[in-house]
N, C-alpha and C. Protein backbone atom coordinates (compact mmCIF):
# COMPACT_ATOMS: atom_id res chain seq x y z
N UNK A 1 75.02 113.31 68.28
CA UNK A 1 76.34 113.92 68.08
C UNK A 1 76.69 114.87 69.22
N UNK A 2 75.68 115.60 69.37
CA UNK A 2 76.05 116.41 70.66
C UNK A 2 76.72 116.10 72.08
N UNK A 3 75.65 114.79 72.36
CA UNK A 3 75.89 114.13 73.29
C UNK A 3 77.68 113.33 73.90
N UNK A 4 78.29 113.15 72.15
CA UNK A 4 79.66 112.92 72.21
C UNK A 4 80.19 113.67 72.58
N UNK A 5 80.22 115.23 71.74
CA UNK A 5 80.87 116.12 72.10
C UNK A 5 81.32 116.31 73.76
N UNK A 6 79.66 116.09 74.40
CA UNK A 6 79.49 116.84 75.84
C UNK A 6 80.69 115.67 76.92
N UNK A 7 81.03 114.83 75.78
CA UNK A 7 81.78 113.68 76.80
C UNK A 7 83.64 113.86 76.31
N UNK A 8 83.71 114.46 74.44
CA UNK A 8 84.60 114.78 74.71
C UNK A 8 85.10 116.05 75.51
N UNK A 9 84.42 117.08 75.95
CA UNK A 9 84.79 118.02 76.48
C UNK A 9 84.82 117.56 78.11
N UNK A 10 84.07 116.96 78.58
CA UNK A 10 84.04 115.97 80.09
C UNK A 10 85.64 115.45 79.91
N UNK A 11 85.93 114.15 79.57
CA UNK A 11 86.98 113.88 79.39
C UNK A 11 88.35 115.08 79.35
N UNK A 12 88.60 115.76 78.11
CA UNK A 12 89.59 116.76 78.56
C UNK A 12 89.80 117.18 79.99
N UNK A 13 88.21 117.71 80.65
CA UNK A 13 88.36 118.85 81.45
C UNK A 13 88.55 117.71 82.48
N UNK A 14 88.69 116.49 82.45
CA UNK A 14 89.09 115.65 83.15
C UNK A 14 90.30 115.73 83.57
N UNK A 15 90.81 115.26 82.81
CA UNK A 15 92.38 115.38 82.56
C UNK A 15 93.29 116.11 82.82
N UNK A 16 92.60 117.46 82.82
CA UNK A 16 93.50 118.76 82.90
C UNK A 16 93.51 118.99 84.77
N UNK A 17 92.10 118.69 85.00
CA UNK A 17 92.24 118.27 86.36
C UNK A 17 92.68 117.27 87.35
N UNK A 18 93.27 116.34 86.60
CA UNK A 18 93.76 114.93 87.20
C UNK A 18 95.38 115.94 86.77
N UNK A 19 95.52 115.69 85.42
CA UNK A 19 97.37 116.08 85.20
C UNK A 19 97.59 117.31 85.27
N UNK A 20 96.81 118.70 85.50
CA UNK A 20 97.07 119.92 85.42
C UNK A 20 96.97 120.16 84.24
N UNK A 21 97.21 121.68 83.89
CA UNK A 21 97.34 122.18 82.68
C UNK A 21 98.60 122.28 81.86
N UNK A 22 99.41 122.20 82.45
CA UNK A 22 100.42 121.85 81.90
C UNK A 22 101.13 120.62 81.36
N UNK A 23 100.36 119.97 81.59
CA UNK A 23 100.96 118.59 80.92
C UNK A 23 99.91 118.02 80.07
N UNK A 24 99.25 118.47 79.62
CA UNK A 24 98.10 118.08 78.33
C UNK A 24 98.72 118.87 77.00
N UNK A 25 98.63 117.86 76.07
CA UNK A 25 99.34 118.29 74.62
C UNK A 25 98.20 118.92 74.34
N UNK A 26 97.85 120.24 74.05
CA UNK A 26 96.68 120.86 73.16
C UNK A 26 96.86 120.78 71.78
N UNK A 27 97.96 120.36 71.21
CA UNK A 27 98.43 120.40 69.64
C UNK A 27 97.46 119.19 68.97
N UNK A 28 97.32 118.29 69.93
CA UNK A 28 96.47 117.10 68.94
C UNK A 28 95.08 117.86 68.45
N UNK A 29 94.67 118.82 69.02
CA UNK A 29 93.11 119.40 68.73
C UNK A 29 93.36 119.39 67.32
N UNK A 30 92.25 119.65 66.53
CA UNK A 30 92.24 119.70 65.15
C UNK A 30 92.16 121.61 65.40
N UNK A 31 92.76 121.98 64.30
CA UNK A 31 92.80 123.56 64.56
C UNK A 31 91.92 124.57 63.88
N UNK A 32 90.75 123.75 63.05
CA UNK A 32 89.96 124.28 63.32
C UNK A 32 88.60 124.24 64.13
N UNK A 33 89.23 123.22 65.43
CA UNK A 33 87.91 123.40 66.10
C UNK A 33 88.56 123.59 67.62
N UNK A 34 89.55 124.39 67.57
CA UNK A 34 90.52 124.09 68.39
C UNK A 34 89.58 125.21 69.81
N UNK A 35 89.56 126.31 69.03
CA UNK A 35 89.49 127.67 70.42
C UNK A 35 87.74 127.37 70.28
N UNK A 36 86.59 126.86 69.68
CA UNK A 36 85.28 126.12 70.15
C UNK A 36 85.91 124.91 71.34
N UNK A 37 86.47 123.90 71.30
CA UNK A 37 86.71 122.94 72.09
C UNK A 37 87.24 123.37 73.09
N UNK A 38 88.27 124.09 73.29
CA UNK A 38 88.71 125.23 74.65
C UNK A 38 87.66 125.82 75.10
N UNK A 39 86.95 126.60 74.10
CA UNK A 39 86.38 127.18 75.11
C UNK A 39 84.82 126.66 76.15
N UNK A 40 84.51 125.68 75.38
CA UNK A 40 83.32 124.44 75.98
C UNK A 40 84.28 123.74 76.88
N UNK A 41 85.56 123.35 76.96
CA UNK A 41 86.28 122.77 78.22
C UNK A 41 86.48 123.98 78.96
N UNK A 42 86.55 125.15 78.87
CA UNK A 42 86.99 126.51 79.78
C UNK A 42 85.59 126.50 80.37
N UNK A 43 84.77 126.35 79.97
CA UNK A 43 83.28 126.61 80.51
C UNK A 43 83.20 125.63 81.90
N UNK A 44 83.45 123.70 80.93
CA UNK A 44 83.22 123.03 82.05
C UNK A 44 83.35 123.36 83.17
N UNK A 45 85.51 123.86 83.31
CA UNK A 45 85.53 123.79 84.15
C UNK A 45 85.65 124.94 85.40
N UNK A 46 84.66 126.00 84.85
CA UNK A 46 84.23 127.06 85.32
C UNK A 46 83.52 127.04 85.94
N UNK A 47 82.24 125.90 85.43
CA UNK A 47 81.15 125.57 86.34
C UNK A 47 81.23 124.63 87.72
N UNK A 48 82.84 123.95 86.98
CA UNK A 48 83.02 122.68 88.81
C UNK A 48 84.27 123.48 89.63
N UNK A 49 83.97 125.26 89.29
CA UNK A 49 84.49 125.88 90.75
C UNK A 49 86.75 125.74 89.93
N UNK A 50 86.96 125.42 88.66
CA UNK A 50 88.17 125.03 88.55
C UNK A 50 88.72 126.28 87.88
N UNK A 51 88.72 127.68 88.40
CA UNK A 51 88.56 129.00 88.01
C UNK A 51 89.71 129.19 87.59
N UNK A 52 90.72 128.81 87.97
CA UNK A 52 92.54 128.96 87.46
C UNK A 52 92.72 128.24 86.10
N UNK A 53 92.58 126.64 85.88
CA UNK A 53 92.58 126.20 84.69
C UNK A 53 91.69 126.65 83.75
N UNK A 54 90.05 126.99 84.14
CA UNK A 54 89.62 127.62 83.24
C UNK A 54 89.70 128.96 82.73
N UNK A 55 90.58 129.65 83.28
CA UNK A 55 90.70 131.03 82.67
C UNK A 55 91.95 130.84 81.66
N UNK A 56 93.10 130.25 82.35
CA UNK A 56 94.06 129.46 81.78
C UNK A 56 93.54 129.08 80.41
N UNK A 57 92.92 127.73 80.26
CA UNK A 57 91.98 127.85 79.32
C UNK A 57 91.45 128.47 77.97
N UNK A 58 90.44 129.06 78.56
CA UNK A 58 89.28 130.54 77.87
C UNK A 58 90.72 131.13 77.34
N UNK A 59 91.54 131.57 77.93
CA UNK A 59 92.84 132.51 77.01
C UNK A 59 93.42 132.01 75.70
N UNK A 60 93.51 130.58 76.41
CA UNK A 60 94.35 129.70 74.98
C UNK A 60 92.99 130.03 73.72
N UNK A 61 92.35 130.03 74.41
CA UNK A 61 91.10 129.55 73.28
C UNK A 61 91.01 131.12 72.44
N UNK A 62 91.31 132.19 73.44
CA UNK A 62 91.47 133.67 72.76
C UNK A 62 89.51 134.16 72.66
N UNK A 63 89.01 133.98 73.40
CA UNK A 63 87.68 134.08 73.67
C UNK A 63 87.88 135.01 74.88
N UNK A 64 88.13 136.08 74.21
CA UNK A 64 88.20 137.69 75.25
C UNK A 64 86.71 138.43 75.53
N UNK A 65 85.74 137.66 75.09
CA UNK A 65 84.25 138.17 75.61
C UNK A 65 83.82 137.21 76.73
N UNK A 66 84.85 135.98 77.03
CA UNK A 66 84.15 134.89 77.80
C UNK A 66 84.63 135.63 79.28
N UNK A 67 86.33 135.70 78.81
CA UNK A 67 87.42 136.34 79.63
C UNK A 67 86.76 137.84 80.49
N UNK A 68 86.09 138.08 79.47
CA UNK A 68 85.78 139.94 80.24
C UNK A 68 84.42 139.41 80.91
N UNK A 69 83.62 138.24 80.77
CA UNK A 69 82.25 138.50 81.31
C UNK A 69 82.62 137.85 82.67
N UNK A 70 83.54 136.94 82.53
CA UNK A 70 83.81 136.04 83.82
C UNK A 70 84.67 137.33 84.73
N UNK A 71 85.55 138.13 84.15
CA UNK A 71 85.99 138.86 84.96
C UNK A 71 85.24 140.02 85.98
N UNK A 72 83.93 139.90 85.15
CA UNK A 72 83.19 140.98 85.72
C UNK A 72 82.55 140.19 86.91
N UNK A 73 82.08 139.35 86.49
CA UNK A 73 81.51 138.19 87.75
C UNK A 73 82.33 137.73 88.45
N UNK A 74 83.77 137.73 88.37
CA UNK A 74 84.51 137.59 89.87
C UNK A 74 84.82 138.88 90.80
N UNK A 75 84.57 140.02 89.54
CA UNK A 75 84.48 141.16 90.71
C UNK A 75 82.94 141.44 91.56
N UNK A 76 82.44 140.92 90.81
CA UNK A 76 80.98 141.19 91.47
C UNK A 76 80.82 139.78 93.16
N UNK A 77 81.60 139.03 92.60
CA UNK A 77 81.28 138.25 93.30
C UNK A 77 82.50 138.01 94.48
N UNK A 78 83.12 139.57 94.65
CA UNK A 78 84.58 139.49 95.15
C UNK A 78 85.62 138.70 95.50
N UNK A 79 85.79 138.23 94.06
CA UNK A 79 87.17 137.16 94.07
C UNK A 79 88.06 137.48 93.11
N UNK A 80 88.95 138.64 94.27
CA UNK A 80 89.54 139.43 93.33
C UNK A 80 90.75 138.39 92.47
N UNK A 81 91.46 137.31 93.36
CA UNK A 81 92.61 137.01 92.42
C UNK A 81 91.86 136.53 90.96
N UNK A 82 90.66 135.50 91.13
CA UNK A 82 90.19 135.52 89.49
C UNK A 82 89.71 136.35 88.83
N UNK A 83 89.79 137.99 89.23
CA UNK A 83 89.15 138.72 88.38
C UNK A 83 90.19 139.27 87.92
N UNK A 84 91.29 138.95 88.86
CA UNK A 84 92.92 139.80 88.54
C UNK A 84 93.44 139.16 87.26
N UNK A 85 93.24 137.47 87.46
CA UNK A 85 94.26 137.22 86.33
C UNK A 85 93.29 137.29 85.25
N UNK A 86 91.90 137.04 84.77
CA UNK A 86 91.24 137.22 84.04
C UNK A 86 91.41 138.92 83.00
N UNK A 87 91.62 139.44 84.30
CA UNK A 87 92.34 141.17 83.45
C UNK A 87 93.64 140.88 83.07
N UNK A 88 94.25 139.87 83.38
CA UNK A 88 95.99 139.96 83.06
C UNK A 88 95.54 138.97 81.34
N UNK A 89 95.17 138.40 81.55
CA UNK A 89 94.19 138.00 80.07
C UNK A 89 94.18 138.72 78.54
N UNK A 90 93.38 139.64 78.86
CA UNK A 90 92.80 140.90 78.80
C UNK A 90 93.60 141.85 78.22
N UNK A 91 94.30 141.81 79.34
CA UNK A 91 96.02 142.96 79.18
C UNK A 91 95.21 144.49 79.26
N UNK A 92 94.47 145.10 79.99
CA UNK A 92 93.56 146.00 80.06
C UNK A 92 94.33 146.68 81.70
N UNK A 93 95.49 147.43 81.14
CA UNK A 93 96.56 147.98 82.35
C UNK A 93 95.98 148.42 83.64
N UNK A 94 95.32 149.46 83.32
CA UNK A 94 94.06 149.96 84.43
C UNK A 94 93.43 149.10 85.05
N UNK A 95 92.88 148.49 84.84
CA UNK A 95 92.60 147.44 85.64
C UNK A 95 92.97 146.19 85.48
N UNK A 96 94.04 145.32 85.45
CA UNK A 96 95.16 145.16 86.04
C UNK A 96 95.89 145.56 87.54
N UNK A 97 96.03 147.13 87.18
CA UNK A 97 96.66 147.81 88.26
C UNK A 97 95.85 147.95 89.67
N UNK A 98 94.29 148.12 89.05
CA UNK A 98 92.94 148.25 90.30
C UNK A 98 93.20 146.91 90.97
N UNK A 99 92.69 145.77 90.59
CA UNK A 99 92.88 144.49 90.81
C UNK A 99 93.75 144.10 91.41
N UNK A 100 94.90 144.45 90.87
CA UNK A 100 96.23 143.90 91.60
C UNK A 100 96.70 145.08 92.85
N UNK A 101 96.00 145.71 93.35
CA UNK A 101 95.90 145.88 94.52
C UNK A 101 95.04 145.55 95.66
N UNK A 102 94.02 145.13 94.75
CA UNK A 102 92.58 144.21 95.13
C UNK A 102 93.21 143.12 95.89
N UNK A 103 94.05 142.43 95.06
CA UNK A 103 94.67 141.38 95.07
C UNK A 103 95.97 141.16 96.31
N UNK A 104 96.37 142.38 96.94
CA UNK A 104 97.42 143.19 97.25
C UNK A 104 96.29 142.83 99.08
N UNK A 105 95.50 143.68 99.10
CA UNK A 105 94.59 144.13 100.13
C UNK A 105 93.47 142.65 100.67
N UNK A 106 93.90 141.49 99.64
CA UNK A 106 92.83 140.24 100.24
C UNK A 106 93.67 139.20 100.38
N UNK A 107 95.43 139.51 100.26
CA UNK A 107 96.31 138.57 100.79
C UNK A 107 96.74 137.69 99.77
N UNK A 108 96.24 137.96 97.93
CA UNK A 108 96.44 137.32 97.03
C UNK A 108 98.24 138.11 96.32
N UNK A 109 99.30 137.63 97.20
CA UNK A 109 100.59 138.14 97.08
C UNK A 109 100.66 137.99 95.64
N UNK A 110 100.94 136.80 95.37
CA UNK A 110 101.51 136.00 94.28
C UNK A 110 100.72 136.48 93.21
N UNK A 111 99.42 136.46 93.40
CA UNK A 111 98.71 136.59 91.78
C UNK A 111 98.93 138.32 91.93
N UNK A 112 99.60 139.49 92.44
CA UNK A 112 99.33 140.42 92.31
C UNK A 112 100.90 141.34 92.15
N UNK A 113 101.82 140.38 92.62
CA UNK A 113 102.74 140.26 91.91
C UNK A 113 102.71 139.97 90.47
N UNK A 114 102.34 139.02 90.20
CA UNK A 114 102.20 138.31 88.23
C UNK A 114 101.68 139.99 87.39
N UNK A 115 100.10 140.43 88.45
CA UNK A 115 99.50 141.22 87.81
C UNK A 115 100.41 142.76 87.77
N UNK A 116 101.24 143.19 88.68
CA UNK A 116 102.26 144.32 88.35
C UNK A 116 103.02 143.73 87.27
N UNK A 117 103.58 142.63 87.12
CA UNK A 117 104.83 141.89 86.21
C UNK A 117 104.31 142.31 84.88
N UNK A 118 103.05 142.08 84.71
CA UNK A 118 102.75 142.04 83.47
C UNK A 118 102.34 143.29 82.78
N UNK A 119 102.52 144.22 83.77
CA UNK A 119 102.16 146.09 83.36
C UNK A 119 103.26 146.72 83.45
N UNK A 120 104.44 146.18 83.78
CA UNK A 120 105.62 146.51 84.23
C UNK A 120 105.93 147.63 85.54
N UNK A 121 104.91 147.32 86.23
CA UNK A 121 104.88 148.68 87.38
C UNK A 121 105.57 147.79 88.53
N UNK A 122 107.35 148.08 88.15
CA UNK A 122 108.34 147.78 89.38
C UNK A 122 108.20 148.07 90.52
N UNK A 123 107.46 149.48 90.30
CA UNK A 123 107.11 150.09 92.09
C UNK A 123 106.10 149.51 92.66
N UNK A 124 105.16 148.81 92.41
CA UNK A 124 104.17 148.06 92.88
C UNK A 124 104.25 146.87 93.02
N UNK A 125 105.36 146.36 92.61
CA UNK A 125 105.82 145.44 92.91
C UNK A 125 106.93 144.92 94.23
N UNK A 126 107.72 145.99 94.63
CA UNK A 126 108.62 146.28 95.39
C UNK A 126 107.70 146.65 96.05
N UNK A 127 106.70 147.40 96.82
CA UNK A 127 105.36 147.75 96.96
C UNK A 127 105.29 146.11 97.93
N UNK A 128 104.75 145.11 97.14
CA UNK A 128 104.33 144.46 97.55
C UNK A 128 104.98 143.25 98.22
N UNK A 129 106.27 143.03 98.00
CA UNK A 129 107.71 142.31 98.61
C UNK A 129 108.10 143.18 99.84
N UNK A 130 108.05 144.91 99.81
CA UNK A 130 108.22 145.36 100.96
C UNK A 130 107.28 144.89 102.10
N UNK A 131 106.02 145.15 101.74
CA UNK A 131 104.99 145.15 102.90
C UNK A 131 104.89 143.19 103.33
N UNK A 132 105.10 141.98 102.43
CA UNK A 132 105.37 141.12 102.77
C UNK A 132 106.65 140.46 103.63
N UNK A 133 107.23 141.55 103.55
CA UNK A 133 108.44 141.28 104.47
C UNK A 133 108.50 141.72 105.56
N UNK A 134 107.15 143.05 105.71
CA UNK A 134 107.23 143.44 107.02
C UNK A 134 106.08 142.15 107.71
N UNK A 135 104.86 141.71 107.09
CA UNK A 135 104.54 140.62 107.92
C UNK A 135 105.07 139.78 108.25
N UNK A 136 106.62 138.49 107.34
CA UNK A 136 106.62 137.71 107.89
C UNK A 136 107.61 138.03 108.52
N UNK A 137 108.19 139.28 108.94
CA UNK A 137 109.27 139.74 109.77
C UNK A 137 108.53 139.94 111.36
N UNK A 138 106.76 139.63 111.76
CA UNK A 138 106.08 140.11 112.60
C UNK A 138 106.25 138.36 113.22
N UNK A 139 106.59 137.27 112.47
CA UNK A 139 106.48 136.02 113.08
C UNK A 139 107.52 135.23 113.08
């Protein structure tokens, strides 16, 4: 039985990587085995390096101990945009705000934008559209 499992969770995390995450119906899951099956597909595809869908993922699944341990291991392992959105997860403002300057300072615009959006800190945001406008105003 196990052995199925390990192929239905292969399969999904297939899928999500062939069609993205956004175009997989998660509603067919049965709901009570719904956030176990997320979060064994959030794992997969954690381990084949697919750090965006699987945090993506791990959230749906609402597995905020998977979310905080992986976040700690992308800071340890300084990769701040997955440790950024992993805190935007989280919703843990303070860091959020650390991160998303992390995020700010390693050229991760976009994910550090999302991460002000979601704390509502306008000035850090304008913050970060200013100083991008002075680079691509340098080329």
């Amino acid at each position: 039985m196990e052995e199925s499992n390990d192929v239905e969770f292969s399969y999904i995390a297939s899928k999500i990587i062939k069609k993205g995450i956004n175009n997989i119906d998660f509603s067919m899951l049965p709901e009570d085995r719904k956030s176990s099956i997320l979060s064994k597909v959030a794992l997969l595809l954690y381990k084949e390096n697919h750090y965006e869908e699987a945090i993506k993922i791990i959230d749906m699944s609402g597995n905020k101990e998977m979310i905080k341990q992986w976040m700690e291991e992308f800071v340890s392992e300084k990769k701040s945009k997955y440790a950024a959105l992993c805190a935007i997860s989280l919703g843990n403002k303070e860091k959020i705000e650390e991160l998303g300057m992390w995020c700010v300072d390693d050229g991760h615009y976009d994910v550090a934008l999302v991460a002000f959006k979601s704390v509502n800190r306008e000035d850090l945001m304008e913050f970060v559209r200013l100083n991008l406008f002075k680079i691509f105003r340098k080329f």
